[in-house]
PDB file of N, CA and C in Angstrom:
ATOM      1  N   UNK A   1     144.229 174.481  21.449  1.00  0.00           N
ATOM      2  CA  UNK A   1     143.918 175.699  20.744  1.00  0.00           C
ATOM      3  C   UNK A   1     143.319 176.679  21.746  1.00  0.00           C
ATOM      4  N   UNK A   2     143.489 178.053  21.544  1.00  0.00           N
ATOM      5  CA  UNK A   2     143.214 178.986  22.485  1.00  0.00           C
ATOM      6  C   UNK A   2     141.981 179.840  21.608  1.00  0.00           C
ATOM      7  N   UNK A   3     141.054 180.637  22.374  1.00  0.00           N
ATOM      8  CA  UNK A   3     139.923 181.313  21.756  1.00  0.00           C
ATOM      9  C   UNK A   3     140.911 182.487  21.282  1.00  0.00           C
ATOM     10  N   UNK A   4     140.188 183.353  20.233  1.00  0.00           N
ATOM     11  CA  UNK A   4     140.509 184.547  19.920  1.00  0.00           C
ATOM     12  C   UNK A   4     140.266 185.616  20.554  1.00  0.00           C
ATOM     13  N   UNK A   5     139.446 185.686  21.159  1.00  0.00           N
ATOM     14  CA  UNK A   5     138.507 186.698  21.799  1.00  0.00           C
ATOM     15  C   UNK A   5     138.994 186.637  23.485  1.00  0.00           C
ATOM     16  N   UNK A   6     139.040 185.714  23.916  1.00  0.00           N
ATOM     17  CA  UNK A   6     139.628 185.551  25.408  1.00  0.00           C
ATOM     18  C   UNK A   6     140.622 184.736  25.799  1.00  0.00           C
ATOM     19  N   UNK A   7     141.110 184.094  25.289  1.00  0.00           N
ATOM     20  CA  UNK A   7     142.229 183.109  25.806  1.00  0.00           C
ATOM     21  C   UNK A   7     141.919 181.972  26.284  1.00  0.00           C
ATOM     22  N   UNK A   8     141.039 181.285  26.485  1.00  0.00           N
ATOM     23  CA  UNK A   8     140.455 180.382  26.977  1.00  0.00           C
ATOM     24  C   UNK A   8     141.174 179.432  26.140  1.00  0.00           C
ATOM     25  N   UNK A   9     141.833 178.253  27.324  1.00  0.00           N
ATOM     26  CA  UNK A   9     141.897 177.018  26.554  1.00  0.00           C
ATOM     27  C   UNK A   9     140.717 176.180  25.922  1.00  0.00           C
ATOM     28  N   UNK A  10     140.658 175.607  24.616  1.00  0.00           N
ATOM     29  CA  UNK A  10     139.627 175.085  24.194  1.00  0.00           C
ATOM     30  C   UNK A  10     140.281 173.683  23.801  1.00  0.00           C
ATOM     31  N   UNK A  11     139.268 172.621  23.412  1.00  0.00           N
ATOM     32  CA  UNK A  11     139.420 171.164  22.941  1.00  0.00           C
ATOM     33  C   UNK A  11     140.010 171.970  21.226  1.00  0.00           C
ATOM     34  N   UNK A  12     140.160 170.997  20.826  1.00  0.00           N
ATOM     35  CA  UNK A  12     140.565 171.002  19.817  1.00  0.00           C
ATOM     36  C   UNK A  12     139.555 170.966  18.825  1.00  0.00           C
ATOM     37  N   UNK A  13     138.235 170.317  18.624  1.00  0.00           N
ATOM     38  CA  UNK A  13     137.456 170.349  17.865  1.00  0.00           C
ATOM     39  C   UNK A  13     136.362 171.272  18.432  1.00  0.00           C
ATOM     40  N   UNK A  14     136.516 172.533  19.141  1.00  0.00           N
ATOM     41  CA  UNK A  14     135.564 173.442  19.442  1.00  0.00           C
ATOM     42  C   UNK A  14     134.846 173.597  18.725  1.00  0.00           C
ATOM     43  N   UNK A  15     133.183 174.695  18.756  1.00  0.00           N
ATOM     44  CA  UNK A  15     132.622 174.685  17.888  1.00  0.00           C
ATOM     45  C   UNK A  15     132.594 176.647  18.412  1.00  0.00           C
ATOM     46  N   UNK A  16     132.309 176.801  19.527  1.00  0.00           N
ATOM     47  CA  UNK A  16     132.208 177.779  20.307  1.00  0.00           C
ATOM     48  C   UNK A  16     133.309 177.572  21.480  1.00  0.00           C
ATOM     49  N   UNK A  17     133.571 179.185  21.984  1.00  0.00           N
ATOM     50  CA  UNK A  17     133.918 179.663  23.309  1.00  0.00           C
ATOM     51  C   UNK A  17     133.358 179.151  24.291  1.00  0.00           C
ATOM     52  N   UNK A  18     133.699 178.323  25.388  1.00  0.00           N
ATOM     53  CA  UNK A  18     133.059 177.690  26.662  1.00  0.00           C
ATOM     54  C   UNK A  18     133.185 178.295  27.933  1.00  0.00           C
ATOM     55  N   UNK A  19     134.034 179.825  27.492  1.00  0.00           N
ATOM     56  CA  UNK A  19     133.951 181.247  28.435  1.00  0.00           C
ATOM     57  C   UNK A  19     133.047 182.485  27.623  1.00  0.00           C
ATOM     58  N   UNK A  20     133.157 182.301  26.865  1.00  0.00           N
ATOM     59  CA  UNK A  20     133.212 183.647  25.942  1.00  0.00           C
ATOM     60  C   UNK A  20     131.945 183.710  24.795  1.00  0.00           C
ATOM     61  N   UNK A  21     131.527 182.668  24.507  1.00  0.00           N
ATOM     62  CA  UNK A  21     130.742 182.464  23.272  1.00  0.00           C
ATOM     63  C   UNK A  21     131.357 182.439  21.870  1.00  0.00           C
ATOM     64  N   UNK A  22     132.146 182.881  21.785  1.00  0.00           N
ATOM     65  CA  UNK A  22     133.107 182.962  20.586  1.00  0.00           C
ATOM     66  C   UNK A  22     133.038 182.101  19.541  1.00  0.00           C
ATOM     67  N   UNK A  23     132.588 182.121  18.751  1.00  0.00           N
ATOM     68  CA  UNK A  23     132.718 181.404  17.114  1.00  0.00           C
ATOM     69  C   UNK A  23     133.896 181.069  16.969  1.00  0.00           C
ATOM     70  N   UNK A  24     134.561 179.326  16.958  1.00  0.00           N
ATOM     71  CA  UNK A  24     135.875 179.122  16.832  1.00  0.00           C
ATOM     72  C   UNK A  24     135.517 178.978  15.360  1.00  0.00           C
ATOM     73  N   UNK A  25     136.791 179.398  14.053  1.00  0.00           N
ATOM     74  CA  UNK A  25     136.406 179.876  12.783  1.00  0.00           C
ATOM     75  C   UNK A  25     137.268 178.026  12.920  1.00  0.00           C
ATOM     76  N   UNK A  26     137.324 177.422  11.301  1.00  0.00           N
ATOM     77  CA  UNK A  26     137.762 176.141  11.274  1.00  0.00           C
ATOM     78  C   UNK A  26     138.903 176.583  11.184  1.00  0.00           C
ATOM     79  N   UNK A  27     140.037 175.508  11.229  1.00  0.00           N
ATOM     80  CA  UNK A  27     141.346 176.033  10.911  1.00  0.00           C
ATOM     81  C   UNK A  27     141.991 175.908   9.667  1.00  0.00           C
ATOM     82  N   UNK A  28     141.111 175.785   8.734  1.00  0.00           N
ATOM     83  CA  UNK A  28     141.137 175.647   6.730  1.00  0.00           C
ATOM     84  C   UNK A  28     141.225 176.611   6.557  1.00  0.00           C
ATOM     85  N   UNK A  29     140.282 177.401   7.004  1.00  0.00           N
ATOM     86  CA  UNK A  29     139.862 178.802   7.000  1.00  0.00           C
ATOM     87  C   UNK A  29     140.925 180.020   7.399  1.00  0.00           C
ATOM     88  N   UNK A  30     141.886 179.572   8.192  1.00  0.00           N
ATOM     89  CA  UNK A  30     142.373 180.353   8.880  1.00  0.00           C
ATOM     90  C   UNK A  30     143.937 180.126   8.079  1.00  0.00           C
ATOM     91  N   UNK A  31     144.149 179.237   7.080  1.00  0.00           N
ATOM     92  CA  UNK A  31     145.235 179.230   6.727  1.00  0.00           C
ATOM     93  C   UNK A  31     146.071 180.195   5.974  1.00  0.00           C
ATOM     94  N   UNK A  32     144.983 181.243   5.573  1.00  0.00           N
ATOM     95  CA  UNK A  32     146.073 182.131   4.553  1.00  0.00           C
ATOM     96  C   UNK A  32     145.754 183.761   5.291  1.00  0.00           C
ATOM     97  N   UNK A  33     145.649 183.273   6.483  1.00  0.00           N
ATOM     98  CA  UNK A  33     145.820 184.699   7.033  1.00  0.00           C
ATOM     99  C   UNK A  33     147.069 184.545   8.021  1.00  0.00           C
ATOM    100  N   UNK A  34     147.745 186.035   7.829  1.00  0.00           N
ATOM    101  CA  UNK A  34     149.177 185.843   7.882  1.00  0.00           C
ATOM    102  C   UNK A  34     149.526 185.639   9.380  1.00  0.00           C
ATOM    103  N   UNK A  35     150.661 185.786  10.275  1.00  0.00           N
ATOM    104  CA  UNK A  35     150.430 185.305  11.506  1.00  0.00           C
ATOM    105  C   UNK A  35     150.860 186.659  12.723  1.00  0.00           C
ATOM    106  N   UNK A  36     150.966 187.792  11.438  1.00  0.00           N
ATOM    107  CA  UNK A  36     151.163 189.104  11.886  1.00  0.00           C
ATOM    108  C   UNK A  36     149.666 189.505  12.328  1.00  0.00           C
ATOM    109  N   UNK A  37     149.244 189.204  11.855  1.00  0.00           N
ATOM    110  CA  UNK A  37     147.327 190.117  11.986  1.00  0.00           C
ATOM    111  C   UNK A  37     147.207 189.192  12.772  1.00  0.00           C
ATOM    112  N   UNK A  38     147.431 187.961  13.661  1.00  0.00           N
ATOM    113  CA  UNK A  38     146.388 187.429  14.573  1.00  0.00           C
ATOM    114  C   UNK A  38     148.132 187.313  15.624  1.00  0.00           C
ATOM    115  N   UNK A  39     146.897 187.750  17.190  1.00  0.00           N
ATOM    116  CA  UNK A  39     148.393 187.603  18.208  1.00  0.00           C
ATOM    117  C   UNK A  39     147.912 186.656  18.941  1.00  0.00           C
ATOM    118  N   UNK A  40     148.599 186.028  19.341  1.00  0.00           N
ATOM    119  CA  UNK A  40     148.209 184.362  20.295  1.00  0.00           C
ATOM    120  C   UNK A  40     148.907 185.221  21.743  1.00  0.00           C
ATOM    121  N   UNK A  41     147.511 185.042  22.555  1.00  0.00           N
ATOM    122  CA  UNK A  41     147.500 185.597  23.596  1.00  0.00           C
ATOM    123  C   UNK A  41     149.067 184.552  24.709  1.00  0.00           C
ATOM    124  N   UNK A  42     149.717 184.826  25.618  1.00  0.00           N
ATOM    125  CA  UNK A  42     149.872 184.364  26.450  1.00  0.00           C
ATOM    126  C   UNK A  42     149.746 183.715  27.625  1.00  0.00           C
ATOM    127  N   UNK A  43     150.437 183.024  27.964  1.00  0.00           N
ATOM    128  CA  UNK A  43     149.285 182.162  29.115  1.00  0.00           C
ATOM    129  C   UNK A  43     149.582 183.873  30.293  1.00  0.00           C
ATOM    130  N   UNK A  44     150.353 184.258  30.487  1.00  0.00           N
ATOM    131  CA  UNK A  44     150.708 185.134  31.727  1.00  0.00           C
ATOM    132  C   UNK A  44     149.185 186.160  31.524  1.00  0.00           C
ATOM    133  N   UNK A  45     149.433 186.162  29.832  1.00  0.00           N
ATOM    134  CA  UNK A  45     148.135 187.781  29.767  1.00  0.00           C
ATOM    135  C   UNK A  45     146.507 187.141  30.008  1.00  0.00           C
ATOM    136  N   UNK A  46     146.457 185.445  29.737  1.00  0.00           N
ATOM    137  CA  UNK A  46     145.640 185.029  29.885  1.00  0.00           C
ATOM    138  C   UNK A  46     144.900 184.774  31.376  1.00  0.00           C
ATOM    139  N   UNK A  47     145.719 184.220  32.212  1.00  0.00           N
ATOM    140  CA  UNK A  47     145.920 184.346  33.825  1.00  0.00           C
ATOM    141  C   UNK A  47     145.692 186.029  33.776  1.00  0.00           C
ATOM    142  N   UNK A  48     145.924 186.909  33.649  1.00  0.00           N
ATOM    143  CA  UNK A  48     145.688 188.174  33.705  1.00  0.00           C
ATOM    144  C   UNK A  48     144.088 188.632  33.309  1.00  0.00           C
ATOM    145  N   UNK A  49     143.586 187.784  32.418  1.00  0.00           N
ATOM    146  CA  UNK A  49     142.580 188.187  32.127  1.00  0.00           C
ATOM    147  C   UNK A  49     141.458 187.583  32.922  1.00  0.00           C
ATOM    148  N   UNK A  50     141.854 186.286  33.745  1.00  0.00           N
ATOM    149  CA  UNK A  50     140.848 185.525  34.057  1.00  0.00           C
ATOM    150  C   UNK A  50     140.569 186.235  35.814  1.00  0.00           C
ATOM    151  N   UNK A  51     142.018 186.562  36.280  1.00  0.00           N
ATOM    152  CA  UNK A  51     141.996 187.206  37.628  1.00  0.00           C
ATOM    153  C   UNK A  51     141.066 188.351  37.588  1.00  0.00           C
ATOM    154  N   UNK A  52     140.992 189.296  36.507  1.00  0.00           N
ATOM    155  CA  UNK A  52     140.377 190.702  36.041  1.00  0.00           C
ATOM    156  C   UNK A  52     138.864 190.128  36.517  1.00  0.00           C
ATOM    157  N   UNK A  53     138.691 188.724  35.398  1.00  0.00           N
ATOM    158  CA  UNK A  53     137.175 188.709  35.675  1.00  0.00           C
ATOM    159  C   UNK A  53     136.522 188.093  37.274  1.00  0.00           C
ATOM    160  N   UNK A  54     137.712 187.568  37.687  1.00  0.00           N
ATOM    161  CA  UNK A  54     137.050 187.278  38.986  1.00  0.00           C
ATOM    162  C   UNK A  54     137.151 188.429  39.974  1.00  0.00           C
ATOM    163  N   UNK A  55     137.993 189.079  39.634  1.00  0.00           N
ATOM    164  CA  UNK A  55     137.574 190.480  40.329  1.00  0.00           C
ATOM    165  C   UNK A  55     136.746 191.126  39.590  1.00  0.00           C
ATOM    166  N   UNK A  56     136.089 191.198  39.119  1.00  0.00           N
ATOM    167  CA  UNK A  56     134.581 191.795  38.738  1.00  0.00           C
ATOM    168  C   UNK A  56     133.940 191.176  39.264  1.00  0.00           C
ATOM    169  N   UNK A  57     133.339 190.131  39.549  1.00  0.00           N
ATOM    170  CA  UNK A  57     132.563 189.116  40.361  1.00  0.00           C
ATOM    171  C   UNK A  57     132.695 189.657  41.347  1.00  0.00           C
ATOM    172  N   UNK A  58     134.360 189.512  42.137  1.00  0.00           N
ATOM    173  CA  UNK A  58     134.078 189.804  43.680  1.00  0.00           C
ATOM    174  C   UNK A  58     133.375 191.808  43.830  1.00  0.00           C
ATOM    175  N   UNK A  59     133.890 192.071  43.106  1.00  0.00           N
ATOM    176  CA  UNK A  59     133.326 193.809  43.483  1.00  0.00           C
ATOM    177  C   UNK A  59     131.597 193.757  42.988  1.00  0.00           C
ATOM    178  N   UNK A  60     131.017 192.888  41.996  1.00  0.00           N
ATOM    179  CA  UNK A  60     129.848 193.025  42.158  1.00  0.00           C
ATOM    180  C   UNK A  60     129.069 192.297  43.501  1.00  0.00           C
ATOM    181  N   UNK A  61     129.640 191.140  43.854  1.00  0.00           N
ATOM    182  CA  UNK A  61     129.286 190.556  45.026  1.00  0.00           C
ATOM    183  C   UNK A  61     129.297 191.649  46.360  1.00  0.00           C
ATOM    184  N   UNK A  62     130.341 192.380  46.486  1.00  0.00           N
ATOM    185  CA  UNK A  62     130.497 193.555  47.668  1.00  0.00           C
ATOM    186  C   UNK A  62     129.581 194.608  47.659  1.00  0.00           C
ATOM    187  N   UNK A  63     129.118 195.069  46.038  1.00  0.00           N
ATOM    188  CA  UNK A  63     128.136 195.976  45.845  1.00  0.00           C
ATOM    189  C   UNK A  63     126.840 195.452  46.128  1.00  0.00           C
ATOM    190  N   UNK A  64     126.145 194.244  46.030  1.00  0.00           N
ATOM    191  CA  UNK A  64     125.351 193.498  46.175  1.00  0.00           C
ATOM    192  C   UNK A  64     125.320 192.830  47.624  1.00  0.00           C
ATOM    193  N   UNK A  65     126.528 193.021  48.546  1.00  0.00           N
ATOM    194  CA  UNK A  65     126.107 192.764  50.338  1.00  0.00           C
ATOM    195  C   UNK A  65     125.709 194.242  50.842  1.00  0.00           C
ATOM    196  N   UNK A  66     126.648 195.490  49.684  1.00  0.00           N
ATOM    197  CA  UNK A  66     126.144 196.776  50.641  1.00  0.00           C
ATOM    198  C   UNK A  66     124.774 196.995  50.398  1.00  0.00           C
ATOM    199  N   UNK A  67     124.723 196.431  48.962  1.00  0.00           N
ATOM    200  CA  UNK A  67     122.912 197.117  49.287  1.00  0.00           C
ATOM    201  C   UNK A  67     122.311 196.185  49.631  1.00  0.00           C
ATOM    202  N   UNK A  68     122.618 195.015  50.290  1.00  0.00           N
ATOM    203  CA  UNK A  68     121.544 194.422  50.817  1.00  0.00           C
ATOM    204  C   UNK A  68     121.290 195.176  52.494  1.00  0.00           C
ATOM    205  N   UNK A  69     122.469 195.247  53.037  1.00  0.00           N
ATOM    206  CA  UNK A  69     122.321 196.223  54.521  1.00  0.00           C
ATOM    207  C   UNK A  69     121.676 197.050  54.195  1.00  0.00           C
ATOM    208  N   UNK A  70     122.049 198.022  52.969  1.00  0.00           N
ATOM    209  CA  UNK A  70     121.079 199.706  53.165  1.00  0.00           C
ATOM    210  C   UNK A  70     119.900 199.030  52.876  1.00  0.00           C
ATOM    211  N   UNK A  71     119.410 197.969  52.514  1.00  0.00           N
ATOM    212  CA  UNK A  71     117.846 198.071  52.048  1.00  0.00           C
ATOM    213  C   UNK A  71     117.083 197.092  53.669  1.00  0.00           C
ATOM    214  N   UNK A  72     118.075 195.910  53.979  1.00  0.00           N
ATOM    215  CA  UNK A  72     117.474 195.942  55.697  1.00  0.00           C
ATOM    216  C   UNK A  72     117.053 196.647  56.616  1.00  0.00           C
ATOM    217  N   UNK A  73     118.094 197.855  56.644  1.00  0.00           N
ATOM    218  CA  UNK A  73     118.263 198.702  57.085  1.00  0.00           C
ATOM    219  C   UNK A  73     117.206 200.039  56.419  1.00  0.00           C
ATOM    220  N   UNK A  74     116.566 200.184  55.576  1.00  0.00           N
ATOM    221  CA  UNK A  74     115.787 201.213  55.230  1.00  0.00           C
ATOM    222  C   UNK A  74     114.159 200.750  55.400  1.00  0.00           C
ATOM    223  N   UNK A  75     114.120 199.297  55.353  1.00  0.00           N
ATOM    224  CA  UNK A  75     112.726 198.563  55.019  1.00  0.00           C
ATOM    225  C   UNK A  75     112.984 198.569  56.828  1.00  0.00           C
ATOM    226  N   UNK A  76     113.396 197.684  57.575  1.00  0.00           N
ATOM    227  CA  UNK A  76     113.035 198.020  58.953  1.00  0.00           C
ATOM    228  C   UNK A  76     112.912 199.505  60.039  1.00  0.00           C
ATOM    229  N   UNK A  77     113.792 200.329  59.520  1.00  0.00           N
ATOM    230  CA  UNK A  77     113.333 201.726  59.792  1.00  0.00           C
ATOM    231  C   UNK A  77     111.968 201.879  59.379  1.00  0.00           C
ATOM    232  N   UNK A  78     111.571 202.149  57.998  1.00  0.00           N
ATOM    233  CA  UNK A  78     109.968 202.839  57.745  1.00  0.00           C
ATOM    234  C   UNK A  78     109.215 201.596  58.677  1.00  0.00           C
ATOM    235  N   UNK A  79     109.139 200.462  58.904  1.00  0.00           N
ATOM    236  CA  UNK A  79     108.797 199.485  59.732  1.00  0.00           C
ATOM    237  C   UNK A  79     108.547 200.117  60.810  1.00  0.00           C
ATOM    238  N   UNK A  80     109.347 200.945  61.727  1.00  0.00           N
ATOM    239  CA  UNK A  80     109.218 201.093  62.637  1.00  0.00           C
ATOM    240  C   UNK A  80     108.402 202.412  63.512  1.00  0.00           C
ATOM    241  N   UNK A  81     107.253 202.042  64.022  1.00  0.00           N
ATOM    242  CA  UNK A  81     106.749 203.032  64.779  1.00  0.00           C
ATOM    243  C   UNK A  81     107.556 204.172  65.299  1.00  0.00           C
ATOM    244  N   UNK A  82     106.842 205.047  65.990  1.00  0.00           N
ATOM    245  CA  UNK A  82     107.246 205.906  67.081  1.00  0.00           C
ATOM    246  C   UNK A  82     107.890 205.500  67.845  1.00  0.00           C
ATOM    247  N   UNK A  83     109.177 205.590  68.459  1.00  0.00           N
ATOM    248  CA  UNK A  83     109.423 204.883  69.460  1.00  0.00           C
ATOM    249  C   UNK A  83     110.107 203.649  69.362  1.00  0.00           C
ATOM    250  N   UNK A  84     110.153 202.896  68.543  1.00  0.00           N
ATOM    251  CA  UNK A  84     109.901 201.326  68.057  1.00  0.00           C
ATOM    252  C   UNK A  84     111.604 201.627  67.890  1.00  0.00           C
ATOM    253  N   UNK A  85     112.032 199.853  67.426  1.00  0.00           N
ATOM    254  CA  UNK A  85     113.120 199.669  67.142  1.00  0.00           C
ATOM    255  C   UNK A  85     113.347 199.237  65.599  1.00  0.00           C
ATOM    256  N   UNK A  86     114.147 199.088  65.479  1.00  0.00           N
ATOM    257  CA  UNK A  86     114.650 198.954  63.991  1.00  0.00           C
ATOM    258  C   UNK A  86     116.011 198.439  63.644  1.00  0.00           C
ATOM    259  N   UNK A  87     116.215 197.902  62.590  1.00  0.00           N
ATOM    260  CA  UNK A  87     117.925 196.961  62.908  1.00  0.00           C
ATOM    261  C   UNK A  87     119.073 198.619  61.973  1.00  0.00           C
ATOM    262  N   UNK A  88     119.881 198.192  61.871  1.00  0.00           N
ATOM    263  CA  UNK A  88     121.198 198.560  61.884  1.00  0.00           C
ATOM    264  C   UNK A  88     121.938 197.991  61.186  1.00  0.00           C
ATOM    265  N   UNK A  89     122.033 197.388  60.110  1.00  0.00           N
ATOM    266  CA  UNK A  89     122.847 196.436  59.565  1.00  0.00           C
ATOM    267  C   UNK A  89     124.252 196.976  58.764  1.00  0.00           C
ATOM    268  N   UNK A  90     125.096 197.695  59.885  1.00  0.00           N
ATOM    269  CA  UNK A  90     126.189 198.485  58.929  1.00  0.00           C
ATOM    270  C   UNK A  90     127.088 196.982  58.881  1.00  0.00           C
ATOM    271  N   UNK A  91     127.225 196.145  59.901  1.00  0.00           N
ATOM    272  CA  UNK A  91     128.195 195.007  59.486  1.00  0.00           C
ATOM    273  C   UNK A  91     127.867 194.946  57.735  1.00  0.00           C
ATOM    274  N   UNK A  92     126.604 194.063  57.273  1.00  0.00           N
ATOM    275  CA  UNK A  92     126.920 194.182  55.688  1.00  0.00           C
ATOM    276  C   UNK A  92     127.140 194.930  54.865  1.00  0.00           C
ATOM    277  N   UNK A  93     126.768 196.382  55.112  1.00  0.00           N
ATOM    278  CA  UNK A  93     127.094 197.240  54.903  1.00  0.00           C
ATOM    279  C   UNK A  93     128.827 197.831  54.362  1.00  0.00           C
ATOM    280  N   UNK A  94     129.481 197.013  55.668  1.00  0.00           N
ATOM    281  CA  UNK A  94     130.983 196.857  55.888  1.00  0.00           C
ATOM    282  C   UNK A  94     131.976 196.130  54.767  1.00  0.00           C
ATOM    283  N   UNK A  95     131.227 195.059  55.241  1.00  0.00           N
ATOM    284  CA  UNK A  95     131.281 193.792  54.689  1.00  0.00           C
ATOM    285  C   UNK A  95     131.234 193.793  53.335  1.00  0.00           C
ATOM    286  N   UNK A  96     130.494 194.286  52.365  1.00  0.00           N
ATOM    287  CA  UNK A  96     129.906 194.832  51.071  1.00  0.00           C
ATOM    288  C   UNK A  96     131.587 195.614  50.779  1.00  0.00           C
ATOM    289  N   UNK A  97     131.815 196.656  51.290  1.00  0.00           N
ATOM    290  CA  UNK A  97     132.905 197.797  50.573  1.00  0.00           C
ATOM    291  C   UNK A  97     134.194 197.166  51.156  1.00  0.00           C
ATOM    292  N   UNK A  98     133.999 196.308  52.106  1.00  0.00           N
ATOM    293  CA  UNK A  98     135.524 195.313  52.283  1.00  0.00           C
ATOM    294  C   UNK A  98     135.491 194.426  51.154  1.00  0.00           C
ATOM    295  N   UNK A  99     134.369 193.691  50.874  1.00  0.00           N
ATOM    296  CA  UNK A  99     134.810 192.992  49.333  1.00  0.00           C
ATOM    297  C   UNK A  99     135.447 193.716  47.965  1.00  0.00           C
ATOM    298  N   UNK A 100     133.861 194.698  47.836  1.00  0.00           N
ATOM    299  CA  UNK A 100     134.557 195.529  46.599  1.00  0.00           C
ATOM    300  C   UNK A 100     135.637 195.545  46.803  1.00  0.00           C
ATOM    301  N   UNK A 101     136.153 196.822  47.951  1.00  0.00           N
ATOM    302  CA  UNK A 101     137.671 196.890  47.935  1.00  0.00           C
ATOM    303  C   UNK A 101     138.763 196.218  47.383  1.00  0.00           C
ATOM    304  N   UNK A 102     138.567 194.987  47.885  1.00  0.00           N
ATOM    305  CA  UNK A 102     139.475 193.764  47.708  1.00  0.00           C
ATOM    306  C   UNK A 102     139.531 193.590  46.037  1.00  0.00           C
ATOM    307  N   UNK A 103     138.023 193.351  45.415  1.00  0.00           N
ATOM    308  CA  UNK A 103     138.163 193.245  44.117  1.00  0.00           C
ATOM    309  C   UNK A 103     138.491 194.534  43.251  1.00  0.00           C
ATOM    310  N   UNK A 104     138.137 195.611  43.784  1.00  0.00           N
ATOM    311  CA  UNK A 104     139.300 196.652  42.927  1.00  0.00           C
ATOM    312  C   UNK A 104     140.374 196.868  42.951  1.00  0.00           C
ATOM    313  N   UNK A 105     140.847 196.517  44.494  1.00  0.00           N
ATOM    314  CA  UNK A 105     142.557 195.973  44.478  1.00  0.00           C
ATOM    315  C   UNK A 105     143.590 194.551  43.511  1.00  0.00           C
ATOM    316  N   UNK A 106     142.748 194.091  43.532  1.00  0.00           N
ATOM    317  CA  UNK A 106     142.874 192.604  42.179  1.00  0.00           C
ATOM    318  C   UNK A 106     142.852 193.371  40.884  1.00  0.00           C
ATOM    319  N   UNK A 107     141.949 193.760  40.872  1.00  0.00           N
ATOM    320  CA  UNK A 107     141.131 194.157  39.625  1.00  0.00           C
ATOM    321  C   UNK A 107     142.512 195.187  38.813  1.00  0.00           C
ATOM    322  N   UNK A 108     142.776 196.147  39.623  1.00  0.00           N
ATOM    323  CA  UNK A 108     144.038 197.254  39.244  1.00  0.00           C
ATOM    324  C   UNK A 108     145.015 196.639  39.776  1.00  0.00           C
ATOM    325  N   UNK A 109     145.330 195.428  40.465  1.00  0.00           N
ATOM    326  CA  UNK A 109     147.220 194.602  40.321  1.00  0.00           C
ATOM    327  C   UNK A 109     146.312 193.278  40.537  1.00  0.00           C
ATOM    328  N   UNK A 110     146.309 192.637  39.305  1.00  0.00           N
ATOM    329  CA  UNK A 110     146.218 191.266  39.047  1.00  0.00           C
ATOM    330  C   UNK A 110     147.219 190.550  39.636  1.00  0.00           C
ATOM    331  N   UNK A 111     148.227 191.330  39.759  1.00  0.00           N
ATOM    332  CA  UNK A 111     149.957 190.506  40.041  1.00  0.00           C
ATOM    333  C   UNK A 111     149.967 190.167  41.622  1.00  0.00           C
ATOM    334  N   UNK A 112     149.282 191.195  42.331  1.00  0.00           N
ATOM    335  CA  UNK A 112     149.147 190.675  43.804  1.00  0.00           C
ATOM    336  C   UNK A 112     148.528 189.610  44.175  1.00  0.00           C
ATOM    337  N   UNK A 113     147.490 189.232  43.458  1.00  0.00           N
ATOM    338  CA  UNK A 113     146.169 187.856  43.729  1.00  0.00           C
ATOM    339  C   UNK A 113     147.445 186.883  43.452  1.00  0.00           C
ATOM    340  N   UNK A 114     148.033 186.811  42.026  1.00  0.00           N
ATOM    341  CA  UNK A 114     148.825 185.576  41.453  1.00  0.00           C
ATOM    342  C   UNK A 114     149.685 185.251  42.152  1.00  0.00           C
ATOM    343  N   UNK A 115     150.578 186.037  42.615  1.00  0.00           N
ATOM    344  CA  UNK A 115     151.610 186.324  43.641  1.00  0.00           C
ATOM    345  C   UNK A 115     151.427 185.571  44.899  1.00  0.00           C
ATOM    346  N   UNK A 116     150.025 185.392  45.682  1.00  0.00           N
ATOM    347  CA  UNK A 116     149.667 185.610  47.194  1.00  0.00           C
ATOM    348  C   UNK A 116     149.664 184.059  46.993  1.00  0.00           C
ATOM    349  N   UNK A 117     150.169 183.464  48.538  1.00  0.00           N
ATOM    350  CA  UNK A 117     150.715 182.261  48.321  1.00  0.00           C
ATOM    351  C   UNK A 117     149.434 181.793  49.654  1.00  0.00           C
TER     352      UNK A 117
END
């Protein structure tokens, strides 16, 4: 059985979503509703949905290396005297908007990640 809400394969005697939280309704319950009003996701749209969310992950992970550089990089500057040295950390900085990147490239063609061998 698949969730309603996300596609997630589930056991058969679910109680809840084990992605999603989702209230699985019983399936007594579900018998006299017609099979027009409910659409059973696909596995392709489902794989589609799961790539989406791991590209959200990776672009928050990229946003979360850039600001870790700008904040190395801002806390060792005021750190630093007259004169004094101070770090530079554009590598994470880099590093940070090369991830995002990547995950907004996933994110807008899911089909390239699935694709890449």
């Amino acid at each position: 059985m698949y969730c309603e809400s996300c596609g997630t394969l589930l056991k058969d005697d679910s109680i809840f979503c084990t992605n999603c939280g989702n209230h699985i309704d019983d399936m007594t319950t579900n018998v006299n509703v017609s099979t027009e009003t409910k659409r059973v996701l696909t596995e392709k749209e489902i794989i589609y949905r799961q790539v989406r969310k791991l590209a959200s992950i990776e672009m928050l992970k990229g946003i979360g290396w850039a600001a870790l550089g700008i904040v190395i990089t801002a806390v060792s500057y005021s750190m630093a005297e007259d004169g004094g040295r101070y770090f530079i950390t554009w590598g994470l900085v880099v590093y940070g908007v090369y991830v995002f990147g990547r995950g907004l490239v996933y994110f807008l063609f899911p089909g390239s990640l699935i694709n890449k061998k």
